[in-house]
Protein backbone atom coordinates (compact mmCIF):
# COMPACT_ATOMS: atom_id res chain seq x y z
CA UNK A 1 17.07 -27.19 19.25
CA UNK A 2 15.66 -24.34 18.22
CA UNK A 3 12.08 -23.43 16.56
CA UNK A 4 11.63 -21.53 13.56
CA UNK A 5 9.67 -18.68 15.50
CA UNK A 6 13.18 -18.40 17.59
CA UNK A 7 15.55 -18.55 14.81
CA UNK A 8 13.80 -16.00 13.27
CA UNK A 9 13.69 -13.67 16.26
CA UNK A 10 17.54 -14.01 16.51
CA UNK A 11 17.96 -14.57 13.45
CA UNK A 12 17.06 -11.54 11.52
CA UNK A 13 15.14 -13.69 8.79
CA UNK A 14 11.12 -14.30 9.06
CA UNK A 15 9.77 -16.98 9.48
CA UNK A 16 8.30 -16.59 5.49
CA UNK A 17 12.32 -16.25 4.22
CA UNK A 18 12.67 -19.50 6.45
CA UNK A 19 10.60 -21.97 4.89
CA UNK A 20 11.81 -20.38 1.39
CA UNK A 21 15.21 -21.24 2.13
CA UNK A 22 14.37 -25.00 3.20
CA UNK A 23 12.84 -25.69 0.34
CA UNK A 24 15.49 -23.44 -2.06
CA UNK A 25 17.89 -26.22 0.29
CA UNK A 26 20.00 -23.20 1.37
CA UNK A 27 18.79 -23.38 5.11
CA UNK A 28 17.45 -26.76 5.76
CA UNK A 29 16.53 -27.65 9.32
CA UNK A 30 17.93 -30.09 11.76
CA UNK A 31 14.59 -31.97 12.39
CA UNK A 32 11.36 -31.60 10.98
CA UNK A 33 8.33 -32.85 12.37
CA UNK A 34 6.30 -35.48 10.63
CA UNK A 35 3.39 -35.10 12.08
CA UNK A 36 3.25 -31.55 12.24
CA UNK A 37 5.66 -30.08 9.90
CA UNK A 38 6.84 -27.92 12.25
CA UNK A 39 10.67 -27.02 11.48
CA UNK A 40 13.70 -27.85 14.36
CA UNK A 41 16.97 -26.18 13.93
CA UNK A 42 20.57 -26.98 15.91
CA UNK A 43 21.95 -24.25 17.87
CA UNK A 44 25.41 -24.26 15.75
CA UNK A 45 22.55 -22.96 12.35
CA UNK A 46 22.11 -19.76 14.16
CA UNK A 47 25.08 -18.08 13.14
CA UNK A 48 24.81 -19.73 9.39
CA UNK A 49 21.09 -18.04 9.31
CA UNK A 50 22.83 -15.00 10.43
CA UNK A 51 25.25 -14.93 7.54
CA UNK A 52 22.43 -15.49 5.55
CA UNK A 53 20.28 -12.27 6.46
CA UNK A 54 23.02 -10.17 6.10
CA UNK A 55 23.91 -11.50 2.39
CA UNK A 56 20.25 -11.75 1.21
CA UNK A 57 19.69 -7.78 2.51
CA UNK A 58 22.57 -7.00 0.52
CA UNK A 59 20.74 -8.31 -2.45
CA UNK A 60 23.06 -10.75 -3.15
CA UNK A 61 21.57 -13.46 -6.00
CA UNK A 62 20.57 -16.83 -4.71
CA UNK A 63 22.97 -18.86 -6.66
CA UNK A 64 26.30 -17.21 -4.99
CA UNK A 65 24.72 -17.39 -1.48
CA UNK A 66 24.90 -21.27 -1.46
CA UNK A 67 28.03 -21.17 -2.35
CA UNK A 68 28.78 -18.53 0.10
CA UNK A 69 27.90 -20.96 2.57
CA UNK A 70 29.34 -23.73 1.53
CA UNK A 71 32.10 -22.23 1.61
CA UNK A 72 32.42 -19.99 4.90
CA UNK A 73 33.64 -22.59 7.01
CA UNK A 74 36.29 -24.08 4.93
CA UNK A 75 39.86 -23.12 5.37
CA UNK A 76 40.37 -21.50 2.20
CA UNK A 77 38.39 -18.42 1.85
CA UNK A 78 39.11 -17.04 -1.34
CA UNK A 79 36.26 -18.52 -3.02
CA UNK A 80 33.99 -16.45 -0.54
CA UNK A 81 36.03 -13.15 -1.05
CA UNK A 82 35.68 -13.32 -4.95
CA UNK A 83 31.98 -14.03 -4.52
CA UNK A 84 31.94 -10.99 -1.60
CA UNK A 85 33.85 -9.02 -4.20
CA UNK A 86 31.70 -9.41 -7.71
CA UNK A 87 29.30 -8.84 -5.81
CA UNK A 88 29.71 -5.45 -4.70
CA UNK A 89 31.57 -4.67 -7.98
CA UNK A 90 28.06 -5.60 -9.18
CA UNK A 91 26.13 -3.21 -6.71
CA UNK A 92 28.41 -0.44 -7.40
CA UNK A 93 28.05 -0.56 -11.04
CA UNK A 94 24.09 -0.79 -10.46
CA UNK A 95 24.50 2.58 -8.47
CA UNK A 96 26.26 4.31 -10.95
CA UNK A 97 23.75 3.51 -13.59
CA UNK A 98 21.02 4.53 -11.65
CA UNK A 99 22.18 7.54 -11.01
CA UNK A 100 22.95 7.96 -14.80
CA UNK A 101 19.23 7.07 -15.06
CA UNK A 102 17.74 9.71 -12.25
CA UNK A 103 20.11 12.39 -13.72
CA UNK A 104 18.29 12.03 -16.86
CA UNK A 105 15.01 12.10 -15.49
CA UNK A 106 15.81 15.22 -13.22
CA UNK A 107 16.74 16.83 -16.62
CA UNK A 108 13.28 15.99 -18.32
CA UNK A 109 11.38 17.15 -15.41
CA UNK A 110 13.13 20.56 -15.29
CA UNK A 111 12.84 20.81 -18.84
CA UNK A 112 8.77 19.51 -19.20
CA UNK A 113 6.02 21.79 -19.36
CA UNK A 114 3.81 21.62 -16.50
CA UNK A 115 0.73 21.06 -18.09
CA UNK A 116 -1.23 20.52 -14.70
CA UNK A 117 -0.13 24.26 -13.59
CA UNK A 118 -3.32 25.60 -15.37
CA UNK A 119 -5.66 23.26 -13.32
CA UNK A 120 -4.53 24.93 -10.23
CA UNK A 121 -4.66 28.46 -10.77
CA UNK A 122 -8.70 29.15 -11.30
CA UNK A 123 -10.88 31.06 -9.92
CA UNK A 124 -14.03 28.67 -8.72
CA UNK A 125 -17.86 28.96 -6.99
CA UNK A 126 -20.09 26.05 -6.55
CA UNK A 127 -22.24 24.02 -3.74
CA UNK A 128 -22.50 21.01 -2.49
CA UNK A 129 -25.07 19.19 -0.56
CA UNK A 130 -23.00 18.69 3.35
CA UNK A 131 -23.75 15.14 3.92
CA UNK A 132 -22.73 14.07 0.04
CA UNK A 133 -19.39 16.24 0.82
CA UNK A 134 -19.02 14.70 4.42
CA UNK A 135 -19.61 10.80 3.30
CA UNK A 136 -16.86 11.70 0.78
CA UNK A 137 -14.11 13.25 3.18
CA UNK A 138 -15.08 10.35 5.57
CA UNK A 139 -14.23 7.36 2.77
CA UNK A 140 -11.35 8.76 2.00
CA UNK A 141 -9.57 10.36 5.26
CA UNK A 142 -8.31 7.23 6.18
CA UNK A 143 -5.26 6.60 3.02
CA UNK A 144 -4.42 10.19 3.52
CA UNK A 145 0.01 9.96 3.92
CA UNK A 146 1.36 11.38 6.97
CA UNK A 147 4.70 11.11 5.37
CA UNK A 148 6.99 13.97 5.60
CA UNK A 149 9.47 13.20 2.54
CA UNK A 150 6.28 13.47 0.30
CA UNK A 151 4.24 16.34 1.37
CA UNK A 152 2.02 16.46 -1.91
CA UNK A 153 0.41 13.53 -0.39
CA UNK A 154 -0.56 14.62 2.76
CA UNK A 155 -3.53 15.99 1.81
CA UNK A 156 -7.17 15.38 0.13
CA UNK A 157 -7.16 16.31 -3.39
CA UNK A 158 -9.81 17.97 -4.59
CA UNK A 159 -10.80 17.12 -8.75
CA UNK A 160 -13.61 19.27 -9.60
CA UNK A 161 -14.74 18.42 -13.19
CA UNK A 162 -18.47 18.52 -15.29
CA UNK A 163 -20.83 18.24 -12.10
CA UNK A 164 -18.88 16.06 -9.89
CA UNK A 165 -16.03 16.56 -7.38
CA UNK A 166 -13.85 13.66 -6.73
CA UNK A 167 -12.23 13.28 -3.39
CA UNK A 168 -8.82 11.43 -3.12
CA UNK A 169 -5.92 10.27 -1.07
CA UNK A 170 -2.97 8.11 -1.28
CA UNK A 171 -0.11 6.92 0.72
CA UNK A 172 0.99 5.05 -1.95
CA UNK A 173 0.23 1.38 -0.17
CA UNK A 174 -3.78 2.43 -0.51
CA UNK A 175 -5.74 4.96 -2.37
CA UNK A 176 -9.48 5.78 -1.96
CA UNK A 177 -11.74 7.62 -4.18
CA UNK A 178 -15.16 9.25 -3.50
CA UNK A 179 -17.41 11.87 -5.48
CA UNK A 180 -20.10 13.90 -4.70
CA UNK A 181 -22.87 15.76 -7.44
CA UNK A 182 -22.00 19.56 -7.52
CA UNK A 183 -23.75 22.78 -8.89
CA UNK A 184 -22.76 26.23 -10.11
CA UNK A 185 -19.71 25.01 -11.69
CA UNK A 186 -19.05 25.92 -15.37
CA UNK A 187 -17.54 22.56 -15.73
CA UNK A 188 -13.84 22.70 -16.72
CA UNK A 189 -11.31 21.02 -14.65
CA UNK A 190 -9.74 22.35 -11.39
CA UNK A 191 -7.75 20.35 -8.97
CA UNK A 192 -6.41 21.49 -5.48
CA UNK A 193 -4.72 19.44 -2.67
CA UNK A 194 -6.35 20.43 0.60
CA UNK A 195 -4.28 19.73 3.64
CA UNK A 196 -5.81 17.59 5.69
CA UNK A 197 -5.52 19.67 9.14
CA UNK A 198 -7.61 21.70 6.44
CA UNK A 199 -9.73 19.15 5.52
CA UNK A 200 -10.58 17.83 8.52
CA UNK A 201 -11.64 21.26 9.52
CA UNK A 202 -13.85 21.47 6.88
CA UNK A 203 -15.27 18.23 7.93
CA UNK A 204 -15.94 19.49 11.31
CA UNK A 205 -18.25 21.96 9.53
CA UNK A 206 -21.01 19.36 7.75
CA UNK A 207 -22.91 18.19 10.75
CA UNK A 208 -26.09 19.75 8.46
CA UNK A 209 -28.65 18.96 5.61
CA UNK A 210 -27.99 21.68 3.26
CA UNK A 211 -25.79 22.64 0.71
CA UNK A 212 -22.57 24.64 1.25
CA UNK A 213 -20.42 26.32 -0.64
CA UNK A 214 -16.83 25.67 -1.96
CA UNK A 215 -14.59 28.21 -3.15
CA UNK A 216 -11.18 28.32 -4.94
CA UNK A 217 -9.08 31.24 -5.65
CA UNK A 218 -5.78 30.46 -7.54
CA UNK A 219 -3.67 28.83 -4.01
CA UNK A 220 -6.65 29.77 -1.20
CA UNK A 221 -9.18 27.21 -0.95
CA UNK A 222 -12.67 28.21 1.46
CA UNK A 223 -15.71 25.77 2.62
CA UNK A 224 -18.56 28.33 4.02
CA UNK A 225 -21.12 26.40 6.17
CA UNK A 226 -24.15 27.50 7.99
CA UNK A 227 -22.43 31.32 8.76
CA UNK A 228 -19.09 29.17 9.51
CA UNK A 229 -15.56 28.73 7.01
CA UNK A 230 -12.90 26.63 7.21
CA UNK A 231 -10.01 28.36 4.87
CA UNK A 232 -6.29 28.26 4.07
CA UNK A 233 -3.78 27.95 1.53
CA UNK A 234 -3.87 24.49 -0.94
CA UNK A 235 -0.10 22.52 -1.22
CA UNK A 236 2.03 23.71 -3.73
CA UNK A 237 2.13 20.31 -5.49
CA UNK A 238 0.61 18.58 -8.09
CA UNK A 239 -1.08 15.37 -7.10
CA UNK A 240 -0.47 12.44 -9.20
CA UNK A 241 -2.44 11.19 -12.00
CA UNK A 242 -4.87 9.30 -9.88
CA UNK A 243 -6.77 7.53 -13.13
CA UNK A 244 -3.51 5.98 -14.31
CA UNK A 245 -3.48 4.44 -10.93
CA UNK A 246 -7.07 2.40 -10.87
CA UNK A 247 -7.20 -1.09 -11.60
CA UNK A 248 -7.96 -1.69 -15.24
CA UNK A 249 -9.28 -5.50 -15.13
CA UNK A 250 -11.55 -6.47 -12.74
CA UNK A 251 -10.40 -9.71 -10.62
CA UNK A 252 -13.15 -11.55 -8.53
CA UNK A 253 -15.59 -10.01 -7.48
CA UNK A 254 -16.41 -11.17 -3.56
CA UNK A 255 -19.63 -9.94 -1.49
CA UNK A 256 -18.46 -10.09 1.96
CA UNK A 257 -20.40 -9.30 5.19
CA UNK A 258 -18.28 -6.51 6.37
CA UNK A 259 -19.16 -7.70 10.67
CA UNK A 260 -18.58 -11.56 10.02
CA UNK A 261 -15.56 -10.80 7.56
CA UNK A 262 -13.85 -7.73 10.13
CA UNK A 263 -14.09 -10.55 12.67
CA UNK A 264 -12.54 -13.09 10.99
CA UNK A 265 -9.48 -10.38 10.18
CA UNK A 266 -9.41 -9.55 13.83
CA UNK A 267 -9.35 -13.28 15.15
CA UNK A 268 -7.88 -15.35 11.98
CA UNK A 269 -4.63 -16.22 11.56
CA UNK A 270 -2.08 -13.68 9.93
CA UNK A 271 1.66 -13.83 8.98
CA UNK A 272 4.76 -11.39 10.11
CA UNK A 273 5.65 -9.20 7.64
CA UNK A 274 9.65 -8.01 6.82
CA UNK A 275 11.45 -7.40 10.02
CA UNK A 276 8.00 -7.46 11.97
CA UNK A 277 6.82 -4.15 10.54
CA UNK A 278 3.14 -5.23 10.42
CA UNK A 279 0.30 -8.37 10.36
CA UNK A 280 -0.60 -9.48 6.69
CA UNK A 281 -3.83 -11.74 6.18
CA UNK A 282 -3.07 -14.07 3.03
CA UNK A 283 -6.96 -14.02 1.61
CA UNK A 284 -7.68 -16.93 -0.54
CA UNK A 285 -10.84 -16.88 -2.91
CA UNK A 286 -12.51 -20.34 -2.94
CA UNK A 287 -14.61 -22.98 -5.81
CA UNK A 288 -18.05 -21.44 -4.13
CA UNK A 289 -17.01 -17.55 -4.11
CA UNK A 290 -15.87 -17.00 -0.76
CA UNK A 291 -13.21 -15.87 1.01
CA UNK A 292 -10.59 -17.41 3.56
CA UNK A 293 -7.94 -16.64 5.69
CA UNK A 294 -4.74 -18.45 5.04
CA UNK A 295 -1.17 -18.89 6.44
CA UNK A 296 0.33 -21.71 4.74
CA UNK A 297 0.85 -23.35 1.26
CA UNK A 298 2.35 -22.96 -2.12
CA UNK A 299 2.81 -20.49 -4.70
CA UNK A 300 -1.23 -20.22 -5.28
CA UNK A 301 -3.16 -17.99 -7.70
CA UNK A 302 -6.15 -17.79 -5.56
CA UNK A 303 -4.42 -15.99 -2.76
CA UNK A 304 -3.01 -12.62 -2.06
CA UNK A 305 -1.55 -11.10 1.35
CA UNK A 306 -3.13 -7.50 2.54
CA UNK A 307 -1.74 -4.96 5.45
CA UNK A 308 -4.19 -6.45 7.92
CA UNK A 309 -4.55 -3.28 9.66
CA UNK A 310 -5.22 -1.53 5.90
CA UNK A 311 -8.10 -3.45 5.35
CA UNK A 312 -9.30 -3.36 8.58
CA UNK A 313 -9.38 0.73 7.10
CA UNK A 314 -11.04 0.10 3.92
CA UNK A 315 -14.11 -1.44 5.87
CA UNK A 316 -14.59 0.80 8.08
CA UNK A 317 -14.63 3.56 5.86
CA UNK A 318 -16.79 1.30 3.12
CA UNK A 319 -19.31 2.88 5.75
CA UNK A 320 -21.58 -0.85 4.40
CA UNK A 321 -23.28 -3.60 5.99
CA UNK A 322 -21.73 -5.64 2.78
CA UNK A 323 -18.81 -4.64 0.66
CA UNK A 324 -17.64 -5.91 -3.11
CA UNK A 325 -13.67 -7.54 -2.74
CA UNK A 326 -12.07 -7.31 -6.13
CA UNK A 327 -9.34 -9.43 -5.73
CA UNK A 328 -6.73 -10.64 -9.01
CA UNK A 329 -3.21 -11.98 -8.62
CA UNK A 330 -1.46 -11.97 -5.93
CA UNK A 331 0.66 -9.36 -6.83
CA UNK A 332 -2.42 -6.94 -8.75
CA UNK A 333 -4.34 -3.96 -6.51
CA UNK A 334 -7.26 -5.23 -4.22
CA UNK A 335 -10.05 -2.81 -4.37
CA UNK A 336 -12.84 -2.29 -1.69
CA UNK A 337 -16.41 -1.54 -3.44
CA UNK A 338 -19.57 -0.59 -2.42
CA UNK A 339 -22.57 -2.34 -4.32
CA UNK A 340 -24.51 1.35 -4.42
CA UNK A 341 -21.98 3.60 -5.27
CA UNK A 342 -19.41 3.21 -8.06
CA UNK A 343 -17.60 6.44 -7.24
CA UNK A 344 -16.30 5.48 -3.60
CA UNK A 345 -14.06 2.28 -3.56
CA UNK A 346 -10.52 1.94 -1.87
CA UNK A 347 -7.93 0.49 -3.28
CA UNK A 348 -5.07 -1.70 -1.27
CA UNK A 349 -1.49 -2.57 -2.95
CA UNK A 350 -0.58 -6.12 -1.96
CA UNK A 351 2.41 -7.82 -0.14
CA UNK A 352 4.27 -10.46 -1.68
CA UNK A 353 4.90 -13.19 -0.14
CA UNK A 354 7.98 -15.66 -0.90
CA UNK A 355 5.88 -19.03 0.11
């Protein structure tokens, strides 16, 4: 017999997609245990879970894969080549559309007015006290992307605006946000996207008390410091809208002890994600307002599954001894606050989970 942590190491289906098909009654196990729960499967499933991963990455709906495999070890197969077939009529007529769809939108973008173009070609002086500017760079550093297929994410954007400058990065599974109070600036809007190399060399520059001063000049963006600058050129992107992208309602709100709750992550129990890419802790909000670490259970309201290592992140660049958990659905943005300062919260996309 095999366990469910085996058959899902050879496999090719987690352990999550496991227990979903048992109780869909696509993959039911040999034995399960009644004391335990634990799940038991014959040697002879392997090669029927097998079958399974490969139609369920091919997006193939639920409803045909049972009969798929009720049907793959009969002697007439021409129930499972029609299936096999429709199906991949089906994906190739979902193709086509989309790229119908994407032609369309390529032809709207090259035809739209760039309205963000005048936000990056300005000519600006102000100051900024160091350690407001270095607490700023050091909340946010952490979500910067280090993706190469989108480059206008690989760096800090800079959203000068009134008397504040906002701070951001994204990799698109976690943003963070910080500000810090500015001076000298006649208060119209200017964005730039400072590389991080950049950025971090600018960093490298705060280690005092006093203000500093932060120049743009249409592409070239300068941080002088104490008889020291850090300069270079900003990306030639536009960054997106970042204020579309915060969360609108507020869930629960959770104060958590950021030592007692970073151990908990570190020790507690977490789940596999797809294919082993990372560790997900399933957080459940409780009756009395706290916050547990889950593995198991139903479909539940109260819980949501995080990038373990993500929010492991977030709390160390809260920089708190306690930190505000904003936590909604399970499938709504988890954001990371701290209880003195509204500007500088993180913000964590959840996983979904299919049990």
């Amino acid at each position: 017999m095999r366990s469910i942590g085996e058959m899902a190491r050879d496999s090719g289906l987690g352990v999550s997609a496991l227990r979903f098909y048992d109780r869909a009654g696509v993959l039911v196990p040999a034995w399960v245990d009644p004391v335990s729960g634990y799940r038991w499967y014959e040697p002879e499933q392997l090669q029927e879970a097998r079958l399974l991963a490969r139609l369920r990455r091919s997006g193939m709906p639920l409803a045909d894969i049972r009969l798929v495999l009720a049907s793959w070890s009969g002697v007439d197969t021409d129930l499972v080549r029609k299936l096999l077939k429709a199906h991949l009529r089906r994906l190739e007529q979902g193709l086509s559309e989309a790229r119908s769809e994407f032609s369309a939108l390529r032809a709207l973008l090259d035809h739209r007015e760039n309205v963000m173009t005048s936000l990056r070609i300005a000519t600006v002086r102000l100051s900024i006290a160091a350690p407001e500017l270095a607490a700023a760079l050091d909340t946010v550093r952490f979500a910067a992307s280090t993706d190469p297929e989108l480059p206008m994410l690989g760096g800090v954007l800079f959203d000068i605006e009134g008397e504040s400058l906002h701070v951001v990065t994204t990799d698109r599974y976690r943003m963070a946000v910080a500000q810090a109070g500015i001076a000298g600036h006649d208060g119209s809007r200017v964005q730039v996207i400072v590389p991080t190399p950049l950025a971090d060399a600018m960093r490298a520059l705060l280690d005092g008390e006093g203000p500093v001063r932060l120049s743009v000049d249409g592409d070239r963006v300068a941080l002088e410091a104490g008889g020291r600058q850090a300069a270079g050129q900003c990306l030639d992107h536009d960054f997106p809208d970042y204020r579309r992208l915060l969360p609108q309602a507020v869930g629960r709100c959770i104060v958590v002890e950021v030592a007692a709750f970073r151990k908990a992550l570190e020790t507690g129990p977490v789940r596999s994600g797809e294919a082993g890419a990372h560790e997900l802790s399933v957080l459940r909000v409780e009756e009395g307002g706290t916050v547990t670490l889950r593995t198991e259970g139903a479909e539940d309201p109260n819980r949501v599954a995080v990038n373990r290592k993500f929010l492991l992140d977030a709390l160390t660049a809260g920089a708190r001894d306690r930190l505000i958990l904003e936590l909604g659905t399970p499938t709504a943005p988890i954001a990371i606050r701290r209880p003195d300062d509204e500007g500088a919260f993180s913000i964590l996309m959840p996983v979904r989970l299919e049990d």
